[in-house]
Protein backbone atom coordinates (compact mmCIF):
# COMPACT_ATOMS: atom_id res chain seq x y z
CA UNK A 1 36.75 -165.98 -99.54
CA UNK A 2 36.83 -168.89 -97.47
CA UNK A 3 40.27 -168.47 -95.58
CA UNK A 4 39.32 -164.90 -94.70
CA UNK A 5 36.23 -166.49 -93.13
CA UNK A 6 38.03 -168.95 -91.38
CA UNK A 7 40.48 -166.53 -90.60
CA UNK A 8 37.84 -164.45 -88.69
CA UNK A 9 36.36 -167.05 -86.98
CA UNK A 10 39.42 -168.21 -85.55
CA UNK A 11 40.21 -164.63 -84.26
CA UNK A 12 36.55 -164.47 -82.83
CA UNK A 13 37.05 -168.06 -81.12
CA UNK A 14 39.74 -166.87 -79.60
CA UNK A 15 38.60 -163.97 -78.43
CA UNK A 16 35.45 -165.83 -76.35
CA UNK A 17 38.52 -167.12 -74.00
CA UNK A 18 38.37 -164.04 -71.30
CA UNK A 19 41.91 -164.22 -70.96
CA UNK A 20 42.46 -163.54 -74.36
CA UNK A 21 42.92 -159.72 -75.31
CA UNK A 22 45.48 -159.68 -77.96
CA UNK A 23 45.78 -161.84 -81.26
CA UNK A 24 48.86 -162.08 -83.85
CA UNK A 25 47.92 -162.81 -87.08
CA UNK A 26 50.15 -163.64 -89.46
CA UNK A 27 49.19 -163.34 -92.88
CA UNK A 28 50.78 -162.84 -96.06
CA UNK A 29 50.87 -160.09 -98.20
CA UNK A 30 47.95 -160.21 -100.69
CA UNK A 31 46.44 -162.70 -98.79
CA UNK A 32 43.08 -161.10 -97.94
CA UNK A 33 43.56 -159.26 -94.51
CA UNK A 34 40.58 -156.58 -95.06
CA UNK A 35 38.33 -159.00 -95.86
CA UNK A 36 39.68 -161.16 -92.96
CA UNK A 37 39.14 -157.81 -90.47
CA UNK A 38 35.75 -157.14 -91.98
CA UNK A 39 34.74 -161.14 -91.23
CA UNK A 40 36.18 -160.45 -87.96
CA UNK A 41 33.73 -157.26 -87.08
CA UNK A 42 30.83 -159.03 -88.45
CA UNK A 43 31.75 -162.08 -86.88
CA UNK A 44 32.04 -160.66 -83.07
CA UNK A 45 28.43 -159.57 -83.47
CA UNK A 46 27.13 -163.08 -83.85
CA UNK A 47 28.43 -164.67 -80.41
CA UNK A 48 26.03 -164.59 -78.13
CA UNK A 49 28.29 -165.46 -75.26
CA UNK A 50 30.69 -162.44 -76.01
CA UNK A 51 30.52 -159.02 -75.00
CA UNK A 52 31.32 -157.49 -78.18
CA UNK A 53 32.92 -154.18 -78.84
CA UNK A 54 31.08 -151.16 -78.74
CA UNK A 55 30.59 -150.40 -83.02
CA UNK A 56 32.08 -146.72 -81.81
CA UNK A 57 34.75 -147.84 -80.96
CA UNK A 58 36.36 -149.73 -83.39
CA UNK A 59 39.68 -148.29 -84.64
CA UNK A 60 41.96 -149.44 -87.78
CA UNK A 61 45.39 -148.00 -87.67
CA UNK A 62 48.65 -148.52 -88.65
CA UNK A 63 51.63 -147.53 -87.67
CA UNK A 64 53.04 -146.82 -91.52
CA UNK A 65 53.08 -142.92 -92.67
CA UNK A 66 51.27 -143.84 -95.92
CA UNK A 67 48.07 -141.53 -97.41
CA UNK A 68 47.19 -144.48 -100.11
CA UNK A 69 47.34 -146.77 -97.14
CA UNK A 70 44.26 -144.57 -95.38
CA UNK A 71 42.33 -143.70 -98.33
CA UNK A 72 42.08 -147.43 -99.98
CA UNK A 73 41.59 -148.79 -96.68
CA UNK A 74 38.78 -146.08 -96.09
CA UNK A 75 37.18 -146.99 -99.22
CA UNK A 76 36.94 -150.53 -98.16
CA UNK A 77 35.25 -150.17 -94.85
CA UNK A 78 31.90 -149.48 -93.88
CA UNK A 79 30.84 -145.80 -93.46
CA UNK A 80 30.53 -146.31 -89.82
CA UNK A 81 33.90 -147.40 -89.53
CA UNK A 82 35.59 -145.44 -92.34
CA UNK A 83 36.50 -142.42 -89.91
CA UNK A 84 38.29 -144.93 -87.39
CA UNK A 85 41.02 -145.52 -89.98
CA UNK A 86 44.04 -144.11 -89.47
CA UNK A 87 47.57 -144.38 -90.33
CA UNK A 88 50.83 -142.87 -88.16
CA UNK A 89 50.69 -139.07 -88.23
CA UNK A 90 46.45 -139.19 -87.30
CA UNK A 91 47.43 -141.26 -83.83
CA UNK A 92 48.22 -138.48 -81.43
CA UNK A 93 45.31 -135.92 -83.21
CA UNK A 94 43.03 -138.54 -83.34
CA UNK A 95 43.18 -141.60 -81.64
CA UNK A 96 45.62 -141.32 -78.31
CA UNK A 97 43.07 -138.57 -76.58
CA UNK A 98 40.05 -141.46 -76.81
CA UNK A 99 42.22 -144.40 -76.32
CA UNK A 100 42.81 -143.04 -72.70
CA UNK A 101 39.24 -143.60 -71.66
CA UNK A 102 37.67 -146.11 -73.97
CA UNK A 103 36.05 -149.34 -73.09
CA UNK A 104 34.41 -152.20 -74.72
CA UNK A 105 36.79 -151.51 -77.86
CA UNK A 106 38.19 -153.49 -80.87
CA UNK A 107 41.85 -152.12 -82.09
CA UNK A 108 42.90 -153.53 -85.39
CA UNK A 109 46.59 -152.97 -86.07
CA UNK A 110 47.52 -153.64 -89.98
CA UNK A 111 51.44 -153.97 -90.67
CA UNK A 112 51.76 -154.15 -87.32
CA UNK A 113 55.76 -154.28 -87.25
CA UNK A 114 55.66 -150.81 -88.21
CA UNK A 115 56.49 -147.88 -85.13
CA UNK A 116 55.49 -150.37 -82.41
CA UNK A 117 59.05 -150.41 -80.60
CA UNK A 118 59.78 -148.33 -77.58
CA UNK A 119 60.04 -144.30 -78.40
CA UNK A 120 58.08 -145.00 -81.48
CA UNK A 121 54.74 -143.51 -82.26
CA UNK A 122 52.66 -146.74 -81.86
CA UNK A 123 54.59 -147.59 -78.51
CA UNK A 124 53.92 -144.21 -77.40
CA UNK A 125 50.31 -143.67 -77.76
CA UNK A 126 49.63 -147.00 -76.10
CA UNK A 127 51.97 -146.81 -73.25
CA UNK A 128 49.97 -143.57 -72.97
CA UNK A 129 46.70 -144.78 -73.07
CA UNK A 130 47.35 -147.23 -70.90
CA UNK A 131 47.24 -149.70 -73.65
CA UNK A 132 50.19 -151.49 -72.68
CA UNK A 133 48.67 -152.68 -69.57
CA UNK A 134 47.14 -156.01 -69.42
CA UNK A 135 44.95 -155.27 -66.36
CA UNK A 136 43.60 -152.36 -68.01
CA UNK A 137 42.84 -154.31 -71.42
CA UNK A 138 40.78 -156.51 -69.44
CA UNK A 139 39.28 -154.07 -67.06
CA UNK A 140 38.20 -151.81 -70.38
CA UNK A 141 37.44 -154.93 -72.35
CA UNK A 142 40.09 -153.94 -74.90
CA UNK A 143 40.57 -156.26 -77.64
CA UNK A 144 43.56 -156.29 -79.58
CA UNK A 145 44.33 -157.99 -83.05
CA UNK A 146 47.55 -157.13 -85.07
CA UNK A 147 48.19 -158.38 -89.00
CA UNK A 148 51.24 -158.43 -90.16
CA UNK A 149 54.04 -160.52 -92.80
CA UNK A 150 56.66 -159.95 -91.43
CA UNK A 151 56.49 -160.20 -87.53
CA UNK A 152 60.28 -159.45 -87.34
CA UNK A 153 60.19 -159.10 -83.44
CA UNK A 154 57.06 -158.85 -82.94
CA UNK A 155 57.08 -162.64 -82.05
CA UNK A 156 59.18 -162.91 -79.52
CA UNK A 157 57.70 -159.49 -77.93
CA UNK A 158 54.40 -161.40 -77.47
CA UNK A 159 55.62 -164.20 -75.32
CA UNK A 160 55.66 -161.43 -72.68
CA UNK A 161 51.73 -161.41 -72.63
CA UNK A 162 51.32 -165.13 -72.04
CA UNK A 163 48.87 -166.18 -71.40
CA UNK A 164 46.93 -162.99 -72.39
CA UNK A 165 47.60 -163.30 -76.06
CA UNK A 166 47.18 -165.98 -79.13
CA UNK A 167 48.78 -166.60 -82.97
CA UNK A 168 46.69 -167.42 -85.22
CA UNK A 169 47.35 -168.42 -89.09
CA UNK A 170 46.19 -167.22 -92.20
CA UNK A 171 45.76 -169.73 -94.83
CA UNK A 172 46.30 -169.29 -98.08
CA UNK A 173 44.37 -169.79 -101.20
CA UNK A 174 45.56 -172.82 -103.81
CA UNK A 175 44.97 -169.76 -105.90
CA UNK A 176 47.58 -167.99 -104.09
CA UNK A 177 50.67 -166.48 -105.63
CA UNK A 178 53.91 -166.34 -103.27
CA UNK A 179 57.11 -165.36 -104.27
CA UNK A 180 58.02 -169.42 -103.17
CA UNK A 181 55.79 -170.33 -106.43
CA UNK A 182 57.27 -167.69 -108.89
CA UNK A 183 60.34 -168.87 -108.38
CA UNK A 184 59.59 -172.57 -108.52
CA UNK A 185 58.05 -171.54 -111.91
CA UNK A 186 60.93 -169.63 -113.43
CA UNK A 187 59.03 -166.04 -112.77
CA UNK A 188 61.61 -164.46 -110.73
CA UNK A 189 64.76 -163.58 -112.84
CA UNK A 190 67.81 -161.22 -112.08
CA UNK A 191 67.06 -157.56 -112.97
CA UNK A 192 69.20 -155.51 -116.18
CA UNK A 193 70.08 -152.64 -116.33
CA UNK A 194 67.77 -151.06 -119.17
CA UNK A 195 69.14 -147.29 -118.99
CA UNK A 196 71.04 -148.28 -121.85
CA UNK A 197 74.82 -146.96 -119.96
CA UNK A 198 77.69 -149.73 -120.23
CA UNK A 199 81.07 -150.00 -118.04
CA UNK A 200 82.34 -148.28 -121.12
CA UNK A 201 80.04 -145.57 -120.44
């Protein structure tokens, strides 16, 4: 679809700026983030002024505990990526060992907001890793993009890595459904109680 396209480009854009190693994305839900990450992959490969990542090391994890979360995503991604995704308890088996020594990587963080603060697992394996450390980002050529709704935080957090770090936008479909437009059209009503119990009992 076209905003996942434009999406990835943006991402890509920014990430031809040297300076720039980690990207926000903010994109709602249902809004096409796979298809925005698998524009971004392709995408990278196509600059010819960019040193993209190396394809082995290309990692999509998350920092939610969720099994349907790793097995649709799985499904979705190409067979040489597939293996790369992984969701929280797979981080410290399968992911914090490598991080500590990669280069020339691509990390893509979906629901980002999820175990990223300090003590968490997320926070943990990078701080580890040395992920956390902006010198060795750029001396590993580490490149960093998180998706997420709800930032919470997350925002504010990110000034910290000015100027290391860009937002970018997702843009919606006309197509697209928000919560905004069922409730401008009536959609959204209060629940009942359907278990068929009164105050009388």
């Amino acid at each position: 679809h076209d905003n996942q396209f434009t999406t990835a480009i943006k991402i890509a854009r920014a990430f031809q700026n040297p300076q720039i190693n980690l990207v926000m994305t903010l994109a709602p839900t249902q809004s096409g983030k796979t298809g925005t990450m698998l524009g971004l992959i392709k995408t990278l490969y196509h600059f010819d002024d960019f040193h993209a990542p190396n394809p082995d090391n290309i990692w999509l994890i998350t920092g939610l505990s969720d099994c349907a979360w790793k097995s649709q995503t799985r499904d979705r991604m190409p067979e040489l990526i597939s293996s790369h995704v992984l969701h929280r308890p797979d981080l410290k088996k399968e992911f914090s060992h490598i991080a500590t020594t990669m280069r020339d990587a691509l990390i893509i963080i979906d629901e980002a907001q999820y175990a990223c603060k300090k003590g968490q697992t997320i926070h943990k394996v990078f701080s580890e890793a040395g992920l956390l450390n902006m010198r060795e980002l750029i001396r590993r050529n580490i490149r960093i993009v998180m998706f997420t709704a709800t930032p919470n935080g997350l925002k504010h957090e990110m000034v910290k890595w000015n100027p290391h770090y860009q937002m970018v936008m997702m843009d919606t479909p006309r197509e697209y459904t928000s919560l905004k437009k069922l409730i401008e059209q009536g959609q959204v009503r209060p629940f009942k109680d359907l278990c068929g119990v009164d105050k009388f009992g």
